[in-house]
N, C-alpha and C. Protein backbone atom coordinates (compact mmCIF):
# COMPACT_ATOMS: atom_id res chain seq x y z
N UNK A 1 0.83 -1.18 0.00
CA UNK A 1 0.00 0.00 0.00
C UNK A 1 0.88 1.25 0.00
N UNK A 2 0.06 2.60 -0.50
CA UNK A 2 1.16 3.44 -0.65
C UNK A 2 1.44 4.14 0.88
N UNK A 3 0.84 3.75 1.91
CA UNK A 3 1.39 3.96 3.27
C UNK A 3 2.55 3.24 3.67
N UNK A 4 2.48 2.30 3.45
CA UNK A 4 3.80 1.48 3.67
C UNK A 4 4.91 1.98 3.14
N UNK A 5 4.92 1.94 1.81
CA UNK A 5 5.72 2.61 0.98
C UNK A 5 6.20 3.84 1.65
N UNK A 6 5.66 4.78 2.14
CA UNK A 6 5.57 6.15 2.44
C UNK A 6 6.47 5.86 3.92
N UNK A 7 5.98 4.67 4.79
CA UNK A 7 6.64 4.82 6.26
C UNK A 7 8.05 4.21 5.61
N UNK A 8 8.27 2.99 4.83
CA UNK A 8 9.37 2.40 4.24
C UNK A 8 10.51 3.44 3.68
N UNK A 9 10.20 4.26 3.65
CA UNK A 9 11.03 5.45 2.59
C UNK A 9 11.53 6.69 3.40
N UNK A 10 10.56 6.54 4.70
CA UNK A 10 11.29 7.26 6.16
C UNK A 10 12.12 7.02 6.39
N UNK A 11 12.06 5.64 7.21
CA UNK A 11 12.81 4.69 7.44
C UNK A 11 14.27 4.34 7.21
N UNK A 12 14.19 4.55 5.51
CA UNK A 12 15.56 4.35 4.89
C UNK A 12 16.12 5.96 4.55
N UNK A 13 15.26 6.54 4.65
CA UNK A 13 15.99 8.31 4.95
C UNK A 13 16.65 8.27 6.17
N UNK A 14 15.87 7.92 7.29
CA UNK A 14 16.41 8.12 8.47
C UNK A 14 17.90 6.83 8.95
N UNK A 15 17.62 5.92 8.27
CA UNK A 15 18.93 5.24 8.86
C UNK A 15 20.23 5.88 8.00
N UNK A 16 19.64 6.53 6.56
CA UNK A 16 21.01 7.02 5.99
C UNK A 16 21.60 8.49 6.66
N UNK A 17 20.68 9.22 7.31
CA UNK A 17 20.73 10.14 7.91
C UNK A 17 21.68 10.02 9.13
N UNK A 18 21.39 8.71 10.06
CA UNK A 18 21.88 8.24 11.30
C UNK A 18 23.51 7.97 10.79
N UNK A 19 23.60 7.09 9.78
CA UNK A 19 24.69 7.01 9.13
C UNK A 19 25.97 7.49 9.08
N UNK A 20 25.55 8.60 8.15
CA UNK A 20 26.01 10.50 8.13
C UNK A 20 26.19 10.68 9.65
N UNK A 21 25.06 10.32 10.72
CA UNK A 21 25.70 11.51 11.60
C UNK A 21 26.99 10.47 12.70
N UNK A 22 26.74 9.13 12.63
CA UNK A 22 27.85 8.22 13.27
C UNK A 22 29.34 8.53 12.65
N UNK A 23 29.51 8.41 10.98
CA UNK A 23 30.33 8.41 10.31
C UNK A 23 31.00 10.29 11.30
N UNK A 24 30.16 11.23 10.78
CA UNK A 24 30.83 11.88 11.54
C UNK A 24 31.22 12.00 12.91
N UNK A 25 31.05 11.76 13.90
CA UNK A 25 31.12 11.33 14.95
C UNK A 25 32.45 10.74 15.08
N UNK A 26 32.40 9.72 14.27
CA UNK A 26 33.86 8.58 14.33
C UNK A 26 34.86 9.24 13.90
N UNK A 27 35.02 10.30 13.21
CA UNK A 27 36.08 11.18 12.66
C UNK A 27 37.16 12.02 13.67
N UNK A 28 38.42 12.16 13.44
CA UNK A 28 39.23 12.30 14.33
C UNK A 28 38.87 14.20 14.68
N UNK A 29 38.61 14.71 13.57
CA UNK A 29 38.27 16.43 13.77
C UNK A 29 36.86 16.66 14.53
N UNK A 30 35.86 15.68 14.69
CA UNK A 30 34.54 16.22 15.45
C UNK A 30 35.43 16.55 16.67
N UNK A 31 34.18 17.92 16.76
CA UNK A 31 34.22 18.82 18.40
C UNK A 31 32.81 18.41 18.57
N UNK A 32 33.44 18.65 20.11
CA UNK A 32 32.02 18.22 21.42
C UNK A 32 30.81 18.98 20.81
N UNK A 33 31.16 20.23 20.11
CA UNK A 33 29.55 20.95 19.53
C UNK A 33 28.96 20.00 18.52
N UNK A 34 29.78 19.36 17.91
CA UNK A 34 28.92 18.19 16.87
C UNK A 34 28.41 16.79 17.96
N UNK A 35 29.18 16.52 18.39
CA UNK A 35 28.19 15.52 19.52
C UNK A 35 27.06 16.21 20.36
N UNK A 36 26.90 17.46 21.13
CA UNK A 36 26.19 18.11 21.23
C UNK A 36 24.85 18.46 20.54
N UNK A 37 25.27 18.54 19.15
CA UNK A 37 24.08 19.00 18.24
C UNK A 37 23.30 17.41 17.44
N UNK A 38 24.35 16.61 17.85
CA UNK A 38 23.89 15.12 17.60
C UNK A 38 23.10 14.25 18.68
N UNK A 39 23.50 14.70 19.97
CA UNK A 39 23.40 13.84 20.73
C UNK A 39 21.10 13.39 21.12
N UNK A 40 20.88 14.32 20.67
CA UNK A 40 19.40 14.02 20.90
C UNK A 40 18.93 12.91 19.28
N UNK A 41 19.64 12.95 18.79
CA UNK A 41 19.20 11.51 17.79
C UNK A 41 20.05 10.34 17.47
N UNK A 42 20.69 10.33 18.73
CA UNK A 42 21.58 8.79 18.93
C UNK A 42 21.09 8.36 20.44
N UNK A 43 20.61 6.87 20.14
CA UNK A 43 20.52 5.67 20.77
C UNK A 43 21.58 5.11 21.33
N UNK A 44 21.77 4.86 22.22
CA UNK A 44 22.59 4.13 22.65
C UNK A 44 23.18 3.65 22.36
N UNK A 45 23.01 2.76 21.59
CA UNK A 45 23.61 1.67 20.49
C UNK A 45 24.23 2.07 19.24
N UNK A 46 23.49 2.84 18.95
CA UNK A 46 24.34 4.33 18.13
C UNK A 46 25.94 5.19 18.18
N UNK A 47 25.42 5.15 19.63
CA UNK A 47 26.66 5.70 20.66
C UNK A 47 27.61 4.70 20.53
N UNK A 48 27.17 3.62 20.85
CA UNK A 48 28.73 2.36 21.12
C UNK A 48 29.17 2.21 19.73
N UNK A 49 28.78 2.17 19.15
CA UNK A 49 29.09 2.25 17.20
C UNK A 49 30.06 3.09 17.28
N UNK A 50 29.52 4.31 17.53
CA UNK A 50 30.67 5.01 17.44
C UNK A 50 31.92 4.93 18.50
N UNK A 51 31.98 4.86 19.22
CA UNK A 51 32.68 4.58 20.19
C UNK A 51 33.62 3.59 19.92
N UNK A 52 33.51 2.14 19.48
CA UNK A 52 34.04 1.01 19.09
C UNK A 52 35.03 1.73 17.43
N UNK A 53 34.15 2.47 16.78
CA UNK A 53 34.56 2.77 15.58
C UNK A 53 36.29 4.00 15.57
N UNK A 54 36.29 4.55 16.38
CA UNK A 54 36.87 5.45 17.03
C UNK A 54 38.36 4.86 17.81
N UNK A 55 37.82 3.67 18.27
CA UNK A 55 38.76 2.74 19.01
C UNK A 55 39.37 2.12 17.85
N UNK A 56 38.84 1.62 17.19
CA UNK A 56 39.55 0.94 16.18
C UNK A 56 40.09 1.33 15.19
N UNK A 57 40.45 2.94 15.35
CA UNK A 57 41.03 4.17 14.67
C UNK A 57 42.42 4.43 15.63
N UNK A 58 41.95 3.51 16.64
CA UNK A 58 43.31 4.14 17.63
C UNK A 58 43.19 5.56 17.86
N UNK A 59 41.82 6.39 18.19
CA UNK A 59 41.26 7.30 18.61
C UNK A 59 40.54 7.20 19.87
N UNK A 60 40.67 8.35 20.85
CA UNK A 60 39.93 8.06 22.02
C UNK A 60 38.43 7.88 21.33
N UNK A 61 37.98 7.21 22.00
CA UNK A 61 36.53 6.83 22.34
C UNK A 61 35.47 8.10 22.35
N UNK A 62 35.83 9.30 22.94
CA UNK A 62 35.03 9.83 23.27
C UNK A 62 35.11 11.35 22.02
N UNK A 63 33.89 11.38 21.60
CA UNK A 63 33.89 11.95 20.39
C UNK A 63 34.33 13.61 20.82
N UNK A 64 35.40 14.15 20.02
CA UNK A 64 35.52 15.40 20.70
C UNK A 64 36.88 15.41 21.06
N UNK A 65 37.40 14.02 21.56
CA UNK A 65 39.46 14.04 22.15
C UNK A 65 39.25 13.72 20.48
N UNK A 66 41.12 14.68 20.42
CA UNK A 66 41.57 14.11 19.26
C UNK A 66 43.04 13.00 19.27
N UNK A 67 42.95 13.06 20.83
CA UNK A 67 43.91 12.17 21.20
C UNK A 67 44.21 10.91 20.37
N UNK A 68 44.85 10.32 20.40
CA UNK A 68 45.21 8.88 19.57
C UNK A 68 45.60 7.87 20.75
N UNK A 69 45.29 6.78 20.72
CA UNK A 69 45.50 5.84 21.18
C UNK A 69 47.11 5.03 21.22
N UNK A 70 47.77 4.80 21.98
CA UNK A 70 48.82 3.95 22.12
C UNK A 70 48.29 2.51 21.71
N UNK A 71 48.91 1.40 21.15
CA UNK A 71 48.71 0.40 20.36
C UNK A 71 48.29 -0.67 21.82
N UNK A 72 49.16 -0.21 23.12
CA UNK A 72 48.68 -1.20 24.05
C UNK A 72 47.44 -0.76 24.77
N UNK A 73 46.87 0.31 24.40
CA UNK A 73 45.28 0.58 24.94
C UNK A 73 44.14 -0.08 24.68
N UNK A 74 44.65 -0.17 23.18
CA UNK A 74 43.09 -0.52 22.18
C UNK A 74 43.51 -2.50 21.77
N UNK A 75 44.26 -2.85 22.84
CA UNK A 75 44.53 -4.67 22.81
C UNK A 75 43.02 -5.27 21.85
N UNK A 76 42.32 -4.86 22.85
CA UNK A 76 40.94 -5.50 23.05
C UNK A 76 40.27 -5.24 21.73
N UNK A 77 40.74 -4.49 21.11
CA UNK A 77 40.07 -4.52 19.13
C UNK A 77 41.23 -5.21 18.30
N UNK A 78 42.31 -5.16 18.69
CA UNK A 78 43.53 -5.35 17.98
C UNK A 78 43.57 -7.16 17.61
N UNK A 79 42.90 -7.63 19.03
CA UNK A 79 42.91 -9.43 19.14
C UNK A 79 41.60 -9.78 18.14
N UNK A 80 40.55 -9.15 18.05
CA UNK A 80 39.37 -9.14 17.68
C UNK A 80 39.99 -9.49 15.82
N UNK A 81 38.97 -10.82 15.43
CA UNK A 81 40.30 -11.06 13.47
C UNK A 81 38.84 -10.61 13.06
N UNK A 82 37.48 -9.69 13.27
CA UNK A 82 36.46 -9.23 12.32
C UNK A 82 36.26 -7.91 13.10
N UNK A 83 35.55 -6.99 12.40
CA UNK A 83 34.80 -5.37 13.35
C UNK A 83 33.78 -4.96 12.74
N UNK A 84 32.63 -4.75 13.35
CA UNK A 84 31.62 -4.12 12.51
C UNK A 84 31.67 -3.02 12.01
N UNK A 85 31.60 -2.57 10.80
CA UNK A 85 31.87 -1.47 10.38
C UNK A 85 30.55 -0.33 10.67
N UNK A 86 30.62 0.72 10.27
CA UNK A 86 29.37 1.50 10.52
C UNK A 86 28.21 1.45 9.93
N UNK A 87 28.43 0.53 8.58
CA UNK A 87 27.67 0.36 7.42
C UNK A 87 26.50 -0.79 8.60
N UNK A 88 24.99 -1.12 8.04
CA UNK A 88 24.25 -1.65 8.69
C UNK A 88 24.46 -2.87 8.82
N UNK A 89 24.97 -3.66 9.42
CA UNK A 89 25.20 -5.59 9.67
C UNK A 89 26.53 -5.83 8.27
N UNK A 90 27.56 -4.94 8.85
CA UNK A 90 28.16 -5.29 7.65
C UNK A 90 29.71 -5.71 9.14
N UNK A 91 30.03 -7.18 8.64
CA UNK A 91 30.98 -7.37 9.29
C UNK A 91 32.60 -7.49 8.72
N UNK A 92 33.61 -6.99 8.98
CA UNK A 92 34.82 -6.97 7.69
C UNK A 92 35.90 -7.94 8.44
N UNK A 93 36.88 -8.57 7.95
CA UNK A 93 37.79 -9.20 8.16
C UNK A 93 38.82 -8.17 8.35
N UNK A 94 39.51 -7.85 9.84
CA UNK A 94 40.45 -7.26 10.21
C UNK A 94 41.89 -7.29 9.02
N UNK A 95 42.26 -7.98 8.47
CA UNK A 95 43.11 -8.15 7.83
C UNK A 95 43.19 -7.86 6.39
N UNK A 96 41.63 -8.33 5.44
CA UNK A 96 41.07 -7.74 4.58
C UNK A 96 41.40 -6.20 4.80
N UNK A 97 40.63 -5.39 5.35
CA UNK A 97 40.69 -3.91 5.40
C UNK A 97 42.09 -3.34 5.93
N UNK A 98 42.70 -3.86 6.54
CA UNK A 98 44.20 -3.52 6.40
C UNK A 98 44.96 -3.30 4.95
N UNK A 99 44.71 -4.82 4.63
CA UNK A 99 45.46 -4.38 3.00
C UNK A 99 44.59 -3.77 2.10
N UNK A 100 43.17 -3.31 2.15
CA UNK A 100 42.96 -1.91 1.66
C UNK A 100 43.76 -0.57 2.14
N UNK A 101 43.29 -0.59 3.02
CA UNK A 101 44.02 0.75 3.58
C UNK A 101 45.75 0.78 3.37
């Protein structure tokens, strides 16, 4: 029905939207005013996305340091051989995306 259609097409606006605003988030230049101006349309779960994503940048965790991580901080992603990327249920082979990058 064209209601469905209509809520279906929210839906996929809004997760590409959420997307956009994690991706930025995970970036080493966000300031606390972009988490700030984000923070009323991230979930929780949203939050650890980014958070994990950030870590595995060898970036503090917390959106806003532009600190970098020492290699013996971030062990606990480093042992990990897959990471979810930000993309929706997309899981990558640690080693794969190395020899991209």
């Amino acid at each position: 029905t064209r209601e469905r259609m209509e809520q279906y097409l929210i839906r996929k606006k809004m997760r590409s939207f959420l997307f956009q605003v994690k991706t930025r988030l995970a970036r080493p230049e966000t300031t606390k005013s972009d988490l700030k101006r984000c923070r009323h349309l991230l979930r929780p779960i949203h939050y650890d996305e980014v958070l994990e994503e950030r870590q595995s940048h060898h970036i503090c965790s917390y959106p806003g340091c532009r600190k970098t991580l020492p290699e013996t901080q971030s062990k606990s992603t480093a042992k990990k051989s897959a990471f979810v990327l930000l993309k929706p249920h997309v899981v990558e082979d640690r080693k794969r995306v190395s020899a991209i990058i």
